[in-house]
Protein backbone atom coordinates (compact mmCIF):
# COMPACT_ATOMS: atom_id res chain seq x y z
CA UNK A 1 -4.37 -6.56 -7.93
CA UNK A 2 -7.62 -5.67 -9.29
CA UNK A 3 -10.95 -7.69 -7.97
CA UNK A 4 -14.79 -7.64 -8.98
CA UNK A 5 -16.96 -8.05 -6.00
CA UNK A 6 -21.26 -8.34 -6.05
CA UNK A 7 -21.98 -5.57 -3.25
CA UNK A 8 -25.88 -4.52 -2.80
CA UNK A 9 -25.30 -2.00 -0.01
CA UNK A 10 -23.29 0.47 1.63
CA UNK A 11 -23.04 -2.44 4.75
CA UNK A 12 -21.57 -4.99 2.35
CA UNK A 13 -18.78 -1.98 1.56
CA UNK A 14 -17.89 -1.58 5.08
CA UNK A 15 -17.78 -5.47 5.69
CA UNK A 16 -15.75 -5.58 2.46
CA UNK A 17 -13.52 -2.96 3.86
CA UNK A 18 -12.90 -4.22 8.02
CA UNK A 19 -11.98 -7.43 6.12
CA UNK A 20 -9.26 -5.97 4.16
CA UNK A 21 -8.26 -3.81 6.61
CA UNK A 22 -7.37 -6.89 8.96
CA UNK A 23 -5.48 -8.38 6.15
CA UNK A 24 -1.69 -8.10 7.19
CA UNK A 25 -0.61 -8.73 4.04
CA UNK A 26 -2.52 -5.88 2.37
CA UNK A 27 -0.89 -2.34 2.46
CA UNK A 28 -2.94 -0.50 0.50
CA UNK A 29 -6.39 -0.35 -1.31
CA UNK A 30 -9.28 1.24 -2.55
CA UNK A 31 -12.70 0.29 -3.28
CA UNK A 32 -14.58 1.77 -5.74
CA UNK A 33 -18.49 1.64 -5.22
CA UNK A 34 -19.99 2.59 -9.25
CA UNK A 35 -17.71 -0.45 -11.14
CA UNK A 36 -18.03 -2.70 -7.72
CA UNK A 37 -14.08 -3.08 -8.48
CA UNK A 38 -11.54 -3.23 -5.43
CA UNK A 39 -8.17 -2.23 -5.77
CA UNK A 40 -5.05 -4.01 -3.66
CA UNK A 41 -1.70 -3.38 -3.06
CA UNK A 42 0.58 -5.44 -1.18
CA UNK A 43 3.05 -8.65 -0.92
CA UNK A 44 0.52 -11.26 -0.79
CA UNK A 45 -0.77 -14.35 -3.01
CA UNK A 46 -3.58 -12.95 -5.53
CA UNK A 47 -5.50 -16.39 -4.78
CA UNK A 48 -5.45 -16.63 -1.14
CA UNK A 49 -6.27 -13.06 -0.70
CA UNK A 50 -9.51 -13.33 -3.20
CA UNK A 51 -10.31 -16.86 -1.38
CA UNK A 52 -10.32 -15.29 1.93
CA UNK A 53 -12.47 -12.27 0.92
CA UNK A 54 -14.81 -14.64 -0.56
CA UNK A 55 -15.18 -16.39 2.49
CA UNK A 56 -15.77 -13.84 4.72
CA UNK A 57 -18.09 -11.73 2.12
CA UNK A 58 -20.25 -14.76 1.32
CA UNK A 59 -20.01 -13.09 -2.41
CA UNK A 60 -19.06 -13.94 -5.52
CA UNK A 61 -15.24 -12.47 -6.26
CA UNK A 62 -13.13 -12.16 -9.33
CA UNK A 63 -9.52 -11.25 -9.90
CA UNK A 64 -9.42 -9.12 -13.00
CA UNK A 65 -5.49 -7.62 -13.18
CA UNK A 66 -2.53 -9.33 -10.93
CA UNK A 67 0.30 -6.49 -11.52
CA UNK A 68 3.85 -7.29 -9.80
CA UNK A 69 5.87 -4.89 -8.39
CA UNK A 70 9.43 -5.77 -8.80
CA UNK A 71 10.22 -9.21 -9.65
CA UNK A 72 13.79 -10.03 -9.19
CA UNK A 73 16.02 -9.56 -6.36
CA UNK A 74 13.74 -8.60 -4.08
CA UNK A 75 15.34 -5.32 -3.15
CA UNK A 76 13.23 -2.29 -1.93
CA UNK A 77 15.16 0.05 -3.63
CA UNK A 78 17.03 -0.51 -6.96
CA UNK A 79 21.29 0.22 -6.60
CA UNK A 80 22.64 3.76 -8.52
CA UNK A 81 24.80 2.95 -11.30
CA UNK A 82 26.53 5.80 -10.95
CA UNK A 83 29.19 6.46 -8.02
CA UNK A 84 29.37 9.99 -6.41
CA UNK A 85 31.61 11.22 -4.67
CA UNK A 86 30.19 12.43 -0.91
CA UNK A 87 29.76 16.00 -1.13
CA UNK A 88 31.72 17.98 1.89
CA UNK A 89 29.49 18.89 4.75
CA UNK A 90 29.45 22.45 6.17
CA UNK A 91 29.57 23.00 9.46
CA UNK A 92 27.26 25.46 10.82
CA UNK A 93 28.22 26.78 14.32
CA UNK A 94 26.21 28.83 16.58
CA UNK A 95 26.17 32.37 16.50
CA UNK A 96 27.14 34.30 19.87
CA UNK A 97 24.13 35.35 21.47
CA UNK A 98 24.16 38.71 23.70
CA UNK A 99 21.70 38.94 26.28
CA UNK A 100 20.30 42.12 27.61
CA UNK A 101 18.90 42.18 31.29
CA UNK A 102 17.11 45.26 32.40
């Protein structure tokens, strides 16, 4: 998700920032200072989460871009459609150590 915030100062960053880093729902983001655009990853409502940082901030906040992930099943990691057959694992055995004692 993509958000416009109204920061002044390099304090309103850091608030901005200790507020999204105490977000649980939030995984990843980046702020970037020159476009005053912050930048969200994470499984979370787009609303709530701009609602909350508009709270806290006392500024004014906008949701630009709301991109989803994987809508569906829900699944981390999509299934292969293809079936392999398990490859044959070597087994790698030690090799015989000689010790010399002088």
């Amino acid at each position: 998700m993509v958000m416009r915030v109204n920061c002044d100062c390099n304090g309103c960053y850091r608030k901005m920032r200790r507020i999204i880093l105490n977000m649980k729902e939030i995984e990843t983001h980046l702020i970037e200072k020159q476009h005053n655009r912050v930048y969200v990853c994470g499984r979370f409502r787009p609303a709530d989460v701009a609602i909350k940082l508009r709270k806290k901030m006392k500024r004014r906040v906008e949701i630009l871009d709301v991109e989803e992930e994987s809508a569906g099943t829900g699944d981390p990691m999509p299934q292969p459609t293809t079936h392999l057959s398990p490859q044959p694992t070597a087994r790698i055995y030690p090799q015989p150590t000689t010790h010399v004692f002088q």
